[in-house]
C-alpha atoms as a PDB file:
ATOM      1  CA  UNK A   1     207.829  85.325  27.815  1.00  0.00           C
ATOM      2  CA  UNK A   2     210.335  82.971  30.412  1.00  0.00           C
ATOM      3  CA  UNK A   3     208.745  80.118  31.574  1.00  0.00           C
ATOM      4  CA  UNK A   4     209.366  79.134  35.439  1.00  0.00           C
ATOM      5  CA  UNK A   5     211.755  76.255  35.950  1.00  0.00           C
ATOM      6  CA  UNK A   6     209.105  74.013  37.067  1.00  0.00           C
ATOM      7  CA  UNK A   7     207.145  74.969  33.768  1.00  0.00           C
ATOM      8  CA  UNK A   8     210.063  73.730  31.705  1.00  0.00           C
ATOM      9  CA  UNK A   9     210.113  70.705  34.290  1.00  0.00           C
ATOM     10  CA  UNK A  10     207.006  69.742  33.511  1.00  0.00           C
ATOM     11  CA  UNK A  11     207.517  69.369  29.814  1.00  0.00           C
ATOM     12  CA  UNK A  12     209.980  66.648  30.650  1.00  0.00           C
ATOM     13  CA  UNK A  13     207.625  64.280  32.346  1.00  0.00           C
ATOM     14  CA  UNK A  14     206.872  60.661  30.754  1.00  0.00           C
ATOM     15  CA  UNK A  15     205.630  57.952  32.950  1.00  0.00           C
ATOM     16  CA  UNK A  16     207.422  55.560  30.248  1.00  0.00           C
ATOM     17  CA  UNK A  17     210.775  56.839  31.195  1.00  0.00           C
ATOM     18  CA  UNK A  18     213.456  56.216  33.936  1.00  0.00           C
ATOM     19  CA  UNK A  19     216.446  58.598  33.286  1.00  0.00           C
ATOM     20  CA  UNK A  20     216.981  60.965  36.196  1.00  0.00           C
ATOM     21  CA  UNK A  21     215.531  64.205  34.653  1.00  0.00           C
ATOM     22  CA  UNK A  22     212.012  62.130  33.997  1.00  0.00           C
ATOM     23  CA  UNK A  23     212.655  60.641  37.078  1.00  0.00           C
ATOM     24  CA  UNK A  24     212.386  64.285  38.923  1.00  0.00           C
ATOM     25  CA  UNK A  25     210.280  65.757  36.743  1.00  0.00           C
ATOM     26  CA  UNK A  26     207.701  63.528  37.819  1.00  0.00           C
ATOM     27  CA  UNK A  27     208.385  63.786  41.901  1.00  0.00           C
ATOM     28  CA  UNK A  28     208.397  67.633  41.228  1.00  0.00           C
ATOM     29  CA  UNK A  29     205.029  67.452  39.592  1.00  0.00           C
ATOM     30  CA  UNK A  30     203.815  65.639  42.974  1.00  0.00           C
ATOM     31  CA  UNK A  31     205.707  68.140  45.246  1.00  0.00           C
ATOM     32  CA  UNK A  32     203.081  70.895  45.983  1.00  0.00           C
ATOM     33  CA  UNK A  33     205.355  73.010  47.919  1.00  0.00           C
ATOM     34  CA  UNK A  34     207.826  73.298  44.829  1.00  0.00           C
ATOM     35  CA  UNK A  35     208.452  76.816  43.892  1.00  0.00           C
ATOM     36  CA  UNK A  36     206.109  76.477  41.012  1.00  0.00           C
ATOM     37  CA  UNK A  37     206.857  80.560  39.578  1.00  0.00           C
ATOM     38  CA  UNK A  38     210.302  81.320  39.863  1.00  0.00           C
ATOM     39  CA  UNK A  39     213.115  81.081  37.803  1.00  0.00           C
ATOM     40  CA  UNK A  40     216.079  81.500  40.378  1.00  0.00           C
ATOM     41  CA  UNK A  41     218.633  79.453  41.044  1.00  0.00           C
ATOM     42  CA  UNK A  42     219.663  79.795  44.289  1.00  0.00           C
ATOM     43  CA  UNK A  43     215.448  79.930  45.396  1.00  0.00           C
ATOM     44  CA  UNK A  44     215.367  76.415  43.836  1.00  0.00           C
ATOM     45  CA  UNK A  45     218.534  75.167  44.950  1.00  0.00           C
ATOM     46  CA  UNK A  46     217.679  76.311  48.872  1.00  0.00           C
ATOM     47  CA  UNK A  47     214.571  74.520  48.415  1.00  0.00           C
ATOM     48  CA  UNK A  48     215.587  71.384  47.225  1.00  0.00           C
ATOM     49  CA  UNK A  49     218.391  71.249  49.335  1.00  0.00           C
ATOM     50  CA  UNK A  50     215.929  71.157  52.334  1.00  0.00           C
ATOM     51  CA  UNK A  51     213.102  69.213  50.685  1.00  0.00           C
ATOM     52  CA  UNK A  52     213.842  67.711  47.641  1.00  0.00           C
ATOM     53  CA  UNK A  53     214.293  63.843  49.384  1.00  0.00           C
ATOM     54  CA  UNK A  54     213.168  62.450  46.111  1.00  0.00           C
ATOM     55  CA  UNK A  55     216.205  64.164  44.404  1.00  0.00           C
ATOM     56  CA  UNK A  56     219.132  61.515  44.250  1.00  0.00           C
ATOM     57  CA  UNK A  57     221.769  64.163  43.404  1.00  0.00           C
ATOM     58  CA  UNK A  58     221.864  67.950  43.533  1.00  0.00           C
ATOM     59  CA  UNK A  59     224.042  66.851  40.185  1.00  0.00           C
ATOM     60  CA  UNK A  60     220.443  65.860  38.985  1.00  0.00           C
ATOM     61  CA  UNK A  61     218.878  69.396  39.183  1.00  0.00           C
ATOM     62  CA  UNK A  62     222.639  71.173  38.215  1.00  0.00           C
ATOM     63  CA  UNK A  63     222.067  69.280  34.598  1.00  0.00           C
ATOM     64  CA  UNK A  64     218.170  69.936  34.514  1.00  0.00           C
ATOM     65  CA  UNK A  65     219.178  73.582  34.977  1.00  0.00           C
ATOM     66  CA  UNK A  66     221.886  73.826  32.549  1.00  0.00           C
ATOM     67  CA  UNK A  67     218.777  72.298  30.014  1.00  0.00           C
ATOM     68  CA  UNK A  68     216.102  74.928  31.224  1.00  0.00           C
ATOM     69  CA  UNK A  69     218.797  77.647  30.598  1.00  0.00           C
ATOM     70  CA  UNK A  70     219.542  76.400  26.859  1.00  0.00           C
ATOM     71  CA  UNK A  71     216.030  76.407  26.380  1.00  0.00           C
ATOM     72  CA  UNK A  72     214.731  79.232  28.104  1.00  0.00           C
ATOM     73  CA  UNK A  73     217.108  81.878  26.656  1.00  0.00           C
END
């Protein structure tokens, strides 16, 4: 069964950790509007785009994604 993007997020969460995948992993976790079930691109994207302030780079989620897709095959 895929996972959602912001299931695979979550796995990436450490409090310990400052690289900028940890680093949004763990604003995403405290977003509650966050597409939580989908596994779209541009949905995501759109949405982060317009809300994702805590997001330093759109470069940040582009290499999150490229990890979700290895992993989510």
């Amino acid at each position: 069964m895929r996972r959602s993007f912001y299931h695979y997020l979550m796995t990436q969460r450490d409090p310990n950790k400052k690289d900028d995948i940890t680093l949004f992993a763990n604003a995403v976790e405290k977003d509650g509007s966050f597409p939580k079930h989908s596994e779209q691109y541009d949905e995501i994207s759109a949405y982060l785009e317009l809300n994702g302030h805590y997001l330093p780079s759109m470069d940040v989620f582009d290499e999150a994604w490229n990890y979700y897709k290895e992993n989510n095959a």
